[in-house]
C-alpha atoms as a PDB file:
ATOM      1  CA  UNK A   1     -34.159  50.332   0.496  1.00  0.00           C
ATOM      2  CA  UNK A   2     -31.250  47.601   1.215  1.00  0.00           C
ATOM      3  CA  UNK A   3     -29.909  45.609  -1.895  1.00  0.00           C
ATOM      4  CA  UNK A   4     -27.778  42.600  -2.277  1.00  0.00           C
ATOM      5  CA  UNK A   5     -24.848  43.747  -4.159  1.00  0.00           C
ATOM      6  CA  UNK A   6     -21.730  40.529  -4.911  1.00  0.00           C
ATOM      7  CA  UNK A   7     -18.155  41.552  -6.574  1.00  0.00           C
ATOM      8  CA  UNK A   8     -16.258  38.750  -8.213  1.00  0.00           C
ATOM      9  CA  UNK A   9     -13.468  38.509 -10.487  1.00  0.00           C
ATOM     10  CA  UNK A  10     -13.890  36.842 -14.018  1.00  0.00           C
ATOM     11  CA  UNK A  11     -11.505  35.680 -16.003  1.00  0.00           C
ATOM     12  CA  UNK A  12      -8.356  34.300 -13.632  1.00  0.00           C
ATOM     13  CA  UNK A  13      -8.008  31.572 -11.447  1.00  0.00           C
ATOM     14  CA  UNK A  14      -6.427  33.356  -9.389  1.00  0.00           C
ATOM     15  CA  UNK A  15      -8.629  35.317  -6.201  1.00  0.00           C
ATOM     16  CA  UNK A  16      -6.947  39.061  -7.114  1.00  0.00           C
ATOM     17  CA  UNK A  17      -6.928  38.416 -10.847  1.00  0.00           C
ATOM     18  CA  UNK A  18      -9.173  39.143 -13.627  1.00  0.00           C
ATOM     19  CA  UNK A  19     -11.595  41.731 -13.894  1.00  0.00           C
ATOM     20  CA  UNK A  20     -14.133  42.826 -10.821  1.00  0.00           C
ATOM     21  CA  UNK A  21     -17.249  43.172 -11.547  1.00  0.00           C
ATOM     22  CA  UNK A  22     -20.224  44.229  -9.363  1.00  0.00           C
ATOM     23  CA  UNK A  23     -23.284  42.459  -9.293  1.00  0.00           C
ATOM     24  CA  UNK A  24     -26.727  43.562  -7.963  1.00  0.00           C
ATOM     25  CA  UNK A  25     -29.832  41.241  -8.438  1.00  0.00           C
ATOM     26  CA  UNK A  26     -33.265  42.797  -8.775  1.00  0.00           C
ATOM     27  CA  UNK A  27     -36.555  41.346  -8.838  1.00  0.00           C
ATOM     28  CA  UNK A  28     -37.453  44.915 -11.186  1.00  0.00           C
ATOM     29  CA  UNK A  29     -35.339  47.524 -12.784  1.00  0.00           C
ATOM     30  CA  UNK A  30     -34.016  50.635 -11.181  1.00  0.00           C
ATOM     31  CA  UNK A  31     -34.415  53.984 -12.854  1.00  0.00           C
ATOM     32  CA  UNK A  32     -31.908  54.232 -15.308  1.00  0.00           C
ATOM     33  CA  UNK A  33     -30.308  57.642 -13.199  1.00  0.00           C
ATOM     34  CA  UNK A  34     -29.838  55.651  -9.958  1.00  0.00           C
ATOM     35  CA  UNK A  35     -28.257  52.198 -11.933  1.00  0.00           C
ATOM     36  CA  UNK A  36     -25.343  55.117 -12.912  1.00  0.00           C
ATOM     37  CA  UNK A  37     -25.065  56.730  -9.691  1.00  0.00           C
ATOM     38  CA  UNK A  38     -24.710  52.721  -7.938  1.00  0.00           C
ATOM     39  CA  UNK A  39     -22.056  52.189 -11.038  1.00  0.00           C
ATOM     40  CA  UNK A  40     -20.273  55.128 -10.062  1.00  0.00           C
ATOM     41  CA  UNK A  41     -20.249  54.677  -6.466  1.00  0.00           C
ATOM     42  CA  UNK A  42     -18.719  51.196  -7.193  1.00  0.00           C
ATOM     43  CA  UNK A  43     -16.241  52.509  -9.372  1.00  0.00           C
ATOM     44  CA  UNK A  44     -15.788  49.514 -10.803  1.00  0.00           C
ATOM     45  CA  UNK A  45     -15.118  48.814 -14.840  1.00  0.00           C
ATOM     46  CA  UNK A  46     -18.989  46.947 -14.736  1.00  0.00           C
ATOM     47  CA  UNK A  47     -21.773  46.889 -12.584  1.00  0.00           C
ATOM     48  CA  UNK A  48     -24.107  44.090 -13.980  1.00  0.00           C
ATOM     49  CA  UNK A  49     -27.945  43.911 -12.669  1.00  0.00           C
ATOM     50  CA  UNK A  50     -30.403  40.999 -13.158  1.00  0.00           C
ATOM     51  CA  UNK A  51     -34.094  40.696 -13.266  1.00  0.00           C
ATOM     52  CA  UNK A  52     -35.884  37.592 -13.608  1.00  0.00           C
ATOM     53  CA  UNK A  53     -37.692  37.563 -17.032  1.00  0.00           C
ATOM     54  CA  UNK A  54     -39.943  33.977 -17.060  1.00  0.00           C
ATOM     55  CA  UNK A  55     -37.879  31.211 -16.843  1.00  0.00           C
ATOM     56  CA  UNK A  56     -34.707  33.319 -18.286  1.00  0.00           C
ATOM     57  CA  UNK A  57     -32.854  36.751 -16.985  1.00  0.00           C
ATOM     58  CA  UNK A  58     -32.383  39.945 -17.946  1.00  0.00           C
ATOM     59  CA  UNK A  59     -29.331  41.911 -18.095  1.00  0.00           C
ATOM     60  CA  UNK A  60     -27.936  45.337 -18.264  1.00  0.00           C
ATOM     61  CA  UNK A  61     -24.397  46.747 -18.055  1.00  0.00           C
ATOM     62  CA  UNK A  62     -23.166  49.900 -16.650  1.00  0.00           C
ATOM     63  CA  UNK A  63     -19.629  51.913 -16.435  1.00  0.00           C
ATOM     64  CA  UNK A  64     -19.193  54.515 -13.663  1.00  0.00           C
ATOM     65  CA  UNK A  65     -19.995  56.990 -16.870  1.00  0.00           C
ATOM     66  CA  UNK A  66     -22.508  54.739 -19.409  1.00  0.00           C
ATOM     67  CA  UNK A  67     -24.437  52.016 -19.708  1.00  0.00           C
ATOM     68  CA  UNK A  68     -23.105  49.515 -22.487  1.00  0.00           C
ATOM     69  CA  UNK A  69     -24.672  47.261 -25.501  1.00  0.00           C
ATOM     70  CA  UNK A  70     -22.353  44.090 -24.087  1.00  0.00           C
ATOM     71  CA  UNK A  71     -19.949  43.435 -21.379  1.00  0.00           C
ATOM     72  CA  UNK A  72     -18.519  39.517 -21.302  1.00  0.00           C
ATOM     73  CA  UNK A  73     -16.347  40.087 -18.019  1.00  0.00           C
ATOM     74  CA  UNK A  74     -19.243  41.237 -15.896  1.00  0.00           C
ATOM     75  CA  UNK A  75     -22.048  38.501 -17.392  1.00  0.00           C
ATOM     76  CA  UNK A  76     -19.481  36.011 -16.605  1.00  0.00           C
ATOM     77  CA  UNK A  77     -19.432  37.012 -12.848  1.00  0.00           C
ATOM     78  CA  UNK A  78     -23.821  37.495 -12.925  1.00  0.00           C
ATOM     79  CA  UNK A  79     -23.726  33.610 -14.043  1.00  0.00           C
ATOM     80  CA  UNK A  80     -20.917  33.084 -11.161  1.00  0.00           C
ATOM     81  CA  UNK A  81     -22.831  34.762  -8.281  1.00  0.00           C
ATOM     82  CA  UNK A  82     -26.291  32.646  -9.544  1.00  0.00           C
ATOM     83  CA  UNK A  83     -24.309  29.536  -9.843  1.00  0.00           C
ATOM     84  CA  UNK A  84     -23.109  29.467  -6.501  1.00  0.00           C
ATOM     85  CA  UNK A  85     -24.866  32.207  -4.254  1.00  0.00           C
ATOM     86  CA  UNK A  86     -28.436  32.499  -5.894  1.00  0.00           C
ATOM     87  CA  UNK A  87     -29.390  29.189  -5.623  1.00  0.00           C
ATOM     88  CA  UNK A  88     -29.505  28.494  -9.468  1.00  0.00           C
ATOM     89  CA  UNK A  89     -29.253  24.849 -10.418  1.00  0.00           C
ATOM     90  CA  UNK A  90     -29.903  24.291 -14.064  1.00  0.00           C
ATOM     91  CA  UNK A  91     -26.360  24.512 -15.932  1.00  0.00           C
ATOM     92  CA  UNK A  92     -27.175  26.853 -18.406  1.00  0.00           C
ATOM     93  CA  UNK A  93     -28.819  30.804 -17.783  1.00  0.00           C
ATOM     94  CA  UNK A  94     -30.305  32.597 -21.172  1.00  0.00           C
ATOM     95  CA  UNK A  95     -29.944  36.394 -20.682  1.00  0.00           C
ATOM     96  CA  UNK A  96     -31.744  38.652 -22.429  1.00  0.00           C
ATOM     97  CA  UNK A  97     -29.693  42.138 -22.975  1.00  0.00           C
ATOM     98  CA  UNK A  98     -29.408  45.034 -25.635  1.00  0.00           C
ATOM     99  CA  UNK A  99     -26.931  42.402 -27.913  1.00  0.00           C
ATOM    100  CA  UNK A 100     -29.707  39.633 -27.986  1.00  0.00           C
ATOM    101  CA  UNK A 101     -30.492  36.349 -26.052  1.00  0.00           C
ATOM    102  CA  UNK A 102     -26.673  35.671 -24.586  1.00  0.00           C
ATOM    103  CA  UNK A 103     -26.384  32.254 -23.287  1.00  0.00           C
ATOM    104  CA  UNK A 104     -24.104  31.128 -20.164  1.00  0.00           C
ATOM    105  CA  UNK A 105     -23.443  27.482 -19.364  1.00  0.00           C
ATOM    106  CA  UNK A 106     -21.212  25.788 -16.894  1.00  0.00           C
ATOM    107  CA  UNK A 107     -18.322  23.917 -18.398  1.00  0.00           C
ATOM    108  CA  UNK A 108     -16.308  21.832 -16.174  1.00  0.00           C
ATOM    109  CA  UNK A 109     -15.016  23.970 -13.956  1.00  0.00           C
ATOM    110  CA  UNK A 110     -15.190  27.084 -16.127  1.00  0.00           C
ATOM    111  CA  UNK A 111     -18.012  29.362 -17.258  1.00  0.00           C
ATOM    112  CA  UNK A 112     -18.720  29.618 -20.790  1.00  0.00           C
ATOM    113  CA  UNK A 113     -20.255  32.245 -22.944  1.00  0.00           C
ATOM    114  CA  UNK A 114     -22.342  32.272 -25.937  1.00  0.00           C
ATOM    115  CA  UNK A 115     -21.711  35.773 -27.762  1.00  0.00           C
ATOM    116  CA  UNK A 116     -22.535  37.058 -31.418  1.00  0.00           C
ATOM    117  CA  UNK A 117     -19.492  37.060 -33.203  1.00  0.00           C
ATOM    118  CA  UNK A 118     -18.038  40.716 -34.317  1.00  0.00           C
ATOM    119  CA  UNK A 119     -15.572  39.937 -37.458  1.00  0.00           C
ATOM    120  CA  UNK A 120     -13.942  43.250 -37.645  1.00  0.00           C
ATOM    121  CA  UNK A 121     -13.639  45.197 -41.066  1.00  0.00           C
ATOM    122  CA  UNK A 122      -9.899  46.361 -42.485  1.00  0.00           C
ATOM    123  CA  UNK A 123     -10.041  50.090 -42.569  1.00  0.00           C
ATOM    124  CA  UNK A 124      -6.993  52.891 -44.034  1.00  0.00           C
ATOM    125  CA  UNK A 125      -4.578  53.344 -41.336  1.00  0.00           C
ATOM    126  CA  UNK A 126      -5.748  56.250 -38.640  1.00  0.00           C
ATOM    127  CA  UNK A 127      -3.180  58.984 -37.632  1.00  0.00           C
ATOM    128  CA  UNK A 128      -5.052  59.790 -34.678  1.00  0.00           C
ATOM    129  CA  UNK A 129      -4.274  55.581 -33.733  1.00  0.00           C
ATOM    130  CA  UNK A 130      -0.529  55.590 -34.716  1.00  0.00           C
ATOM    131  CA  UNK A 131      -0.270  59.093 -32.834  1.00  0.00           C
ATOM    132  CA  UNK A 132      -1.858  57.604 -29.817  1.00  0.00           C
ATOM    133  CA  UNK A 133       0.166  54.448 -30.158  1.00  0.00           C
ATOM    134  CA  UNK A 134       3.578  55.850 -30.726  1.00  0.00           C
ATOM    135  CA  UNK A 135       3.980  53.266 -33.801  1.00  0.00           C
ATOM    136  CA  UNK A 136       2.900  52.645 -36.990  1.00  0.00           C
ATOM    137  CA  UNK A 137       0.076  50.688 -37.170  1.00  0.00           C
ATOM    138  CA  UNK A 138      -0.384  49.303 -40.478  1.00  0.00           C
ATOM    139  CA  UNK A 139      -3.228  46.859 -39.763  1.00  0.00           C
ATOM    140  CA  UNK A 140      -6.315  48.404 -38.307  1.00  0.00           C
ATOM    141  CA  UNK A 141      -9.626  47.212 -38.241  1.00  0.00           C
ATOM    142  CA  UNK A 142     -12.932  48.208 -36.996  1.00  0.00           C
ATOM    143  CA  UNK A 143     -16.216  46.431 -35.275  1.00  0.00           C
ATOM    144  CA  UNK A 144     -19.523  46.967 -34.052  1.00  0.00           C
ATOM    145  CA  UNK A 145     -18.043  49.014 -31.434  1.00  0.00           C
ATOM    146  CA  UNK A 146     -14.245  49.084 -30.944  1.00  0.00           C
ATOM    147  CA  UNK A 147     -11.632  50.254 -32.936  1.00  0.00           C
ATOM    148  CA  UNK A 148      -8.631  47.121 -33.400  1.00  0.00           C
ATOM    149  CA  UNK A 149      -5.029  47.427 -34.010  1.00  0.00           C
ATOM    150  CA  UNK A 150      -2.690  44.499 -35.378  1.00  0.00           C
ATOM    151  CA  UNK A 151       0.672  44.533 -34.199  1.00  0.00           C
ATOM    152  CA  UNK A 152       3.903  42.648 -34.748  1.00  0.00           C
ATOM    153  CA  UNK A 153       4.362  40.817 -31.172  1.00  0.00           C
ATOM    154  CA  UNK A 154       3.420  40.007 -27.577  1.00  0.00           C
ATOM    155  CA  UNK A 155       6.358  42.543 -26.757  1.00  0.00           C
ATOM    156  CA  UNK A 156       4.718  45.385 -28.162  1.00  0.00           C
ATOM    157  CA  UNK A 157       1.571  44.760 -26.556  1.00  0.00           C
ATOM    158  CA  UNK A 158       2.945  44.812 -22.991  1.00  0.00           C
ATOM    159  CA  UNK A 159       5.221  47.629 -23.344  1.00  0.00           C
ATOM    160  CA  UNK A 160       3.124  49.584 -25.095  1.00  0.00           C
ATOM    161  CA  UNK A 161       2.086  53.203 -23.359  1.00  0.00           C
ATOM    162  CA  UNK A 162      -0.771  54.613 -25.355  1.00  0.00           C
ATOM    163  CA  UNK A 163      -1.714  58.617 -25.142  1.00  0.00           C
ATOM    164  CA  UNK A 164      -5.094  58.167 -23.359  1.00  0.00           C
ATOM    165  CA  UNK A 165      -6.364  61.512 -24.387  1.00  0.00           C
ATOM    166  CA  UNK A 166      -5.687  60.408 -28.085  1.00  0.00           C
ATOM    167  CA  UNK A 167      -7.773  57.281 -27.843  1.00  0.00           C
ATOM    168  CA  UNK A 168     -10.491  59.339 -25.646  1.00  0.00           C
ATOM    169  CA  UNK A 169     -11.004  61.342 -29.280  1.00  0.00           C
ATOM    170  CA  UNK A 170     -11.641  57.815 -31.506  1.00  0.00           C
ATOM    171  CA  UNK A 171     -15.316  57.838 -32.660  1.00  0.00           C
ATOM    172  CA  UNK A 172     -16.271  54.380 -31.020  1.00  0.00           C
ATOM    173  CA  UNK A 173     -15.978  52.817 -27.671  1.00  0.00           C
ATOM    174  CA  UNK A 174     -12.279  52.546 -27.668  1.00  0.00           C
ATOM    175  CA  UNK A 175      -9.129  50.577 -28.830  1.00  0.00           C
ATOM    176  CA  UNK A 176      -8.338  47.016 -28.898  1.00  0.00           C
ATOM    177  CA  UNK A 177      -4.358  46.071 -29.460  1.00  0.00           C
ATOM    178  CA  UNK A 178      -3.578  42.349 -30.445  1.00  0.00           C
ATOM    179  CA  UNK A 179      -0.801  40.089 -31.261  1.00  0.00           C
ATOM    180  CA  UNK A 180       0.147  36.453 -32.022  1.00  0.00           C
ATOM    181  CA  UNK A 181       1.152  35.370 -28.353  1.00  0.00           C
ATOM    182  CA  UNK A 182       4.080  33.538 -27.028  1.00  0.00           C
ATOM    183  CA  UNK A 183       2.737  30.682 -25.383  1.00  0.00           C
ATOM    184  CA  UNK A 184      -0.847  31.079 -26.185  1.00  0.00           C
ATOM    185  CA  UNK A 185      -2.318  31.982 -29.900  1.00  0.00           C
ATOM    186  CA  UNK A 186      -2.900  35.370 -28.973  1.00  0.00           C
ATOM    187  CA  UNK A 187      -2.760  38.377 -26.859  1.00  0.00           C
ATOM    188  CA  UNK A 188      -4.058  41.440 -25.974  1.00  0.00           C
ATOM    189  CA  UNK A 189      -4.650  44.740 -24.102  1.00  0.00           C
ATOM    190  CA  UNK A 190      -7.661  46.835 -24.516  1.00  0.00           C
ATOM    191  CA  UNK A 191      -8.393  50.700 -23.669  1.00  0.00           C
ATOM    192  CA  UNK A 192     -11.745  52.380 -23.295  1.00  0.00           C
ATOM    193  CA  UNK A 193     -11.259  56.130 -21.374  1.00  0.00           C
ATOM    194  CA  UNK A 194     -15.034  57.148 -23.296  1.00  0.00           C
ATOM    195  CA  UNK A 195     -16.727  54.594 -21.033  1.00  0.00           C
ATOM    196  CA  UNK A 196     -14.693  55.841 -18.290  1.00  0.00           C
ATOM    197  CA  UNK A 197     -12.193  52.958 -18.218  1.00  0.00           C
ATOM    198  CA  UNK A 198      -8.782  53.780 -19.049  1.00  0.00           C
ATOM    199  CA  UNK A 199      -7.605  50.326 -19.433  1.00  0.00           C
ATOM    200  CA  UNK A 200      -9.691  47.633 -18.823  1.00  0.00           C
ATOM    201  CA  UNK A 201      -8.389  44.308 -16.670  1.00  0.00           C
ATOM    202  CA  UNK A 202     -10.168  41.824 -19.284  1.00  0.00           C
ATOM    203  CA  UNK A 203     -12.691  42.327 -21.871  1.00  0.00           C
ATOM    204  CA  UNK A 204     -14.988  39.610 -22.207  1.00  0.00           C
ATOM    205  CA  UNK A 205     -16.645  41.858 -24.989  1.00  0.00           C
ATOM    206  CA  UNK A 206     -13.296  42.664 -27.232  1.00  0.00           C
ATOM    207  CA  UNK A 207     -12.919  38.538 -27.805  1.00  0.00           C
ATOM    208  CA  UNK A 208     -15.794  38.714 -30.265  1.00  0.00           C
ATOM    209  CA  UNK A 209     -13.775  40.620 -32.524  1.00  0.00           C
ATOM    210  CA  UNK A 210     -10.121  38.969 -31.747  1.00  0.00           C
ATOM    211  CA  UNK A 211     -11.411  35.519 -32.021  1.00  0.00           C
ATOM    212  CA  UNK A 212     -12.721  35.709 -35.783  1.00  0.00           C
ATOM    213  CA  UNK A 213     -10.110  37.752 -36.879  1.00  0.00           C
ATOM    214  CA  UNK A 214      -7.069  35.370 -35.091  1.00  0.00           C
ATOM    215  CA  UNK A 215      -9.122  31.930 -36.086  1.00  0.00           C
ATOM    216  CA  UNK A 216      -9.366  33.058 -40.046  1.00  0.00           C
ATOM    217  CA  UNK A 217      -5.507  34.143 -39.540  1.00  0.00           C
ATOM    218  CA  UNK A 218      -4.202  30.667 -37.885  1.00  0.00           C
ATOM    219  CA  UNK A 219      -6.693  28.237 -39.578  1.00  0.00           C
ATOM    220  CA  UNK A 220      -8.480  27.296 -36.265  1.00  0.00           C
ATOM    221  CA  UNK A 221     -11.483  27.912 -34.313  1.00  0.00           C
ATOM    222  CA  UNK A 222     -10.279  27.001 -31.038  1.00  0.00           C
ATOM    223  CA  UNK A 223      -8.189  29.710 -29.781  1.00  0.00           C
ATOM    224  CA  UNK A 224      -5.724  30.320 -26.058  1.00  0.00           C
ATOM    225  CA  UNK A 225      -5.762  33.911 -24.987  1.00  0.00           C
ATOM    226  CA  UNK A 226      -4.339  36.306 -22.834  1.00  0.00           C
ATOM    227  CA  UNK A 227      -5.267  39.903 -22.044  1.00  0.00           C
ATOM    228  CA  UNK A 228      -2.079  41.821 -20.700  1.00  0.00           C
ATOM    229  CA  UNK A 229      -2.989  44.450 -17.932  1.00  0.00           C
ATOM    230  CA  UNK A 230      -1.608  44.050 -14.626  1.00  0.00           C
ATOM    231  CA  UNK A 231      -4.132  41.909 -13.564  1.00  0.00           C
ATOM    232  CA  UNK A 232      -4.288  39.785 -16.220  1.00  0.00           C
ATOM    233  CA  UNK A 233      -6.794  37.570 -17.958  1.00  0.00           C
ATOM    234  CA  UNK A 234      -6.725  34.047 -19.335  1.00  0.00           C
ATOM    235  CA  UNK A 235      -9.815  33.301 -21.940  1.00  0.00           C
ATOM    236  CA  UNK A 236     -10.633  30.261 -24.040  1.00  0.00           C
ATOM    237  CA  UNK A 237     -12.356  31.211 -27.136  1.00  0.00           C
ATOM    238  CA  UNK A 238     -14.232  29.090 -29.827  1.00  0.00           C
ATOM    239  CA  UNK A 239     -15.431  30.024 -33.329  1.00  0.00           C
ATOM    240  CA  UNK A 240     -18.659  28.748 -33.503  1.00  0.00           C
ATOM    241  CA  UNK A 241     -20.687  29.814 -36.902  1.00  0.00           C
ATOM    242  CA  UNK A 242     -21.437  33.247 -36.291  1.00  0.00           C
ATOM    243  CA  UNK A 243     -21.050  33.125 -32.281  1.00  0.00           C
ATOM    244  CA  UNK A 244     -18.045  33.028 -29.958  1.00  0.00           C
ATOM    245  CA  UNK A 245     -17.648  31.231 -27.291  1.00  0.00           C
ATOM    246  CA  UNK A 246     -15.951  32.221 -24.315  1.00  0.00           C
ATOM    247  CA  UNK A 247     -15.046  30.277 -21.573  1.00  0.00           C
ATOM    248  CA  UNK A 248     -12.988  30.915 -18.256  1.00  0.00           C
ATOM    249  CA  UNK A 249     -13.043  30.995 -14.145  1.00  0.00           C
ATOM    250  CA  UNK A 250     -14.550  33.507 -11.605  1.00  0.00           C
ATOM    251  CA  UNK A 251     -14.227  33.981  -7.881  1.00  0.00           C
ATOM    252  CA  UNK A 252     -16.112  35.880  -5.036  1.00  0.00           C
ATOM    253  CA  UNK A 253     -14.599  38.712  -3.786  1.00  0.00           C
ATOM    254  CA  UNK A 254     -17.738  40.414  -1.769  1.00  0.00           C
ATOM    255  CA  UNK A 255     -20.800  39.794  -0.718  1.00  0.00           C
ATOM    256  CA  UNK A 256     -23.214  42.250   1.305  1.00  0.00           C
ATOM    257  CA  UNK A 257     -26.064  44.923   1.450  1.00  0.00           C
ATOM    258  CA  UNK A 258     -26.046  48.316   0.511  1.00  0.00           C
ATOM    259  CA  UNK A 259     -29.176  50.872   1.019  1.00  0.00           C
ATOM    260  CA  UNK A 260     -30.076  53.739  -1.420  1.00  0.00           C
END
């Protein structure tokens, strides 16, 4: 069987910035065994593959280990790829995933999505975080599905060098590290070695839980971010009620066939 599989990279304007994510459109679902296998084969931090589902889409999202509840990078780059290689022309796609309807629209120039909001919970401080962190961490909060650490400023975040194994041994998806930023409101970096990702490029996904926690803490609910790995990601994020949206540019990378 030969497949269409696209790779593009969400979340920079810039062509080898952002975070790849493969993209494989079906007209019906794979078996759950062989959607891992193609994730793992593409090594990649998401593959993302979409069925039509009426006049809407359907989603999933898988790591080269698991498949995930939500993933913003890699629905960013599905809307991409049926923007401008699938032929779809209405501005906005509704996706229907294991989070809920998620809504996608163009937004002059950018993509932008429509997420649930996550408002993240203050819990006691974890050894097992301040261990893996090398620091005292005195703010730490947790969401749906990440863990989130509060820290002084945008130079701790970027020379920060957590103990992997440590996080690997949190009992959620991972760790999310934020600060107030220097030129935008804030920053971040975000680690996930249980889904197989030992620090992810961008995370579409971890905004949801920055965004209410930095708009309650700065009186705003339109918010600049940056997410710090070596690749680098640039996000707009809006407080909307009880959703966030996220908005920000994708490019092509690959297109082709592949045959399993």
């Amino acid at each position: 069987m030969k497949l269409k599989i696209f790779i593009a990279n969400a979340f920079s304007n810039k062509k080898f910035g952002g975070n790849p994510a493969a993209v494989v459109p079906l007209n019906e679902w794979l078996s759950d065994r062989l959607m891992q296998q193609i994730a793992e084969q593409n090594n990649l931090a998401e593959t993302a593959y979409i069925i039509p589902q009426g006049d809407d889409y359907a989603i999933r999202w898988f790591t080269p280990v698991v498949e995930v509840d939500l993933c913003g990078h890699a629905t960013l780059a599905s809307a991409h790829i049926m923007f401008e290689h699938l032929g779809y022309s209405r501005d906005q796609i509704i996706f229907h995933s294991k989070s809920g309807l998620l809504r996608v629209r163009r937004n002059q120039g950018k993509i932008t999505l429509d997420f649930p909001a996550d408002e993240p919970e203050k819990i006691p401080d974890l050894e097992l975080i301040d261990k893996a962190l090398g620091i005292k961490s005195s703010k730490v909060f947790k969401s749906r599905f990440d863990y989130m650490v509060v820290l002084e400023s945008q130079s701790y975040i970027e020379t920060l060098k957590p103990d992997l194994t440590l996080i690997n041994k949190l009992p959620g998806r991972g760790l999310i590290v934020t600060a107030k930023g220097d030129n935008v409101d804030f920053v971040s970096r975000c680690f996930f070695p249980q889904s197989g990702i030992d620090e992810d490029p961008v995370t579409g996904s971890a905004h949801v839980v920055m965004a209410p926690y930095w708009a309650k803490q700065m009186g705003k609910n339109k918010l600049s971010a940056i997410q710090l790995s070596s690749r680098r990601g640039y996000l707009d994020c809006e407080l909307a009620g009880d959703r966030v949206l996220i908005s920000g540019h994708a490019h092509t990378y690959l297109e082709g066939d592949f045959y399993i």
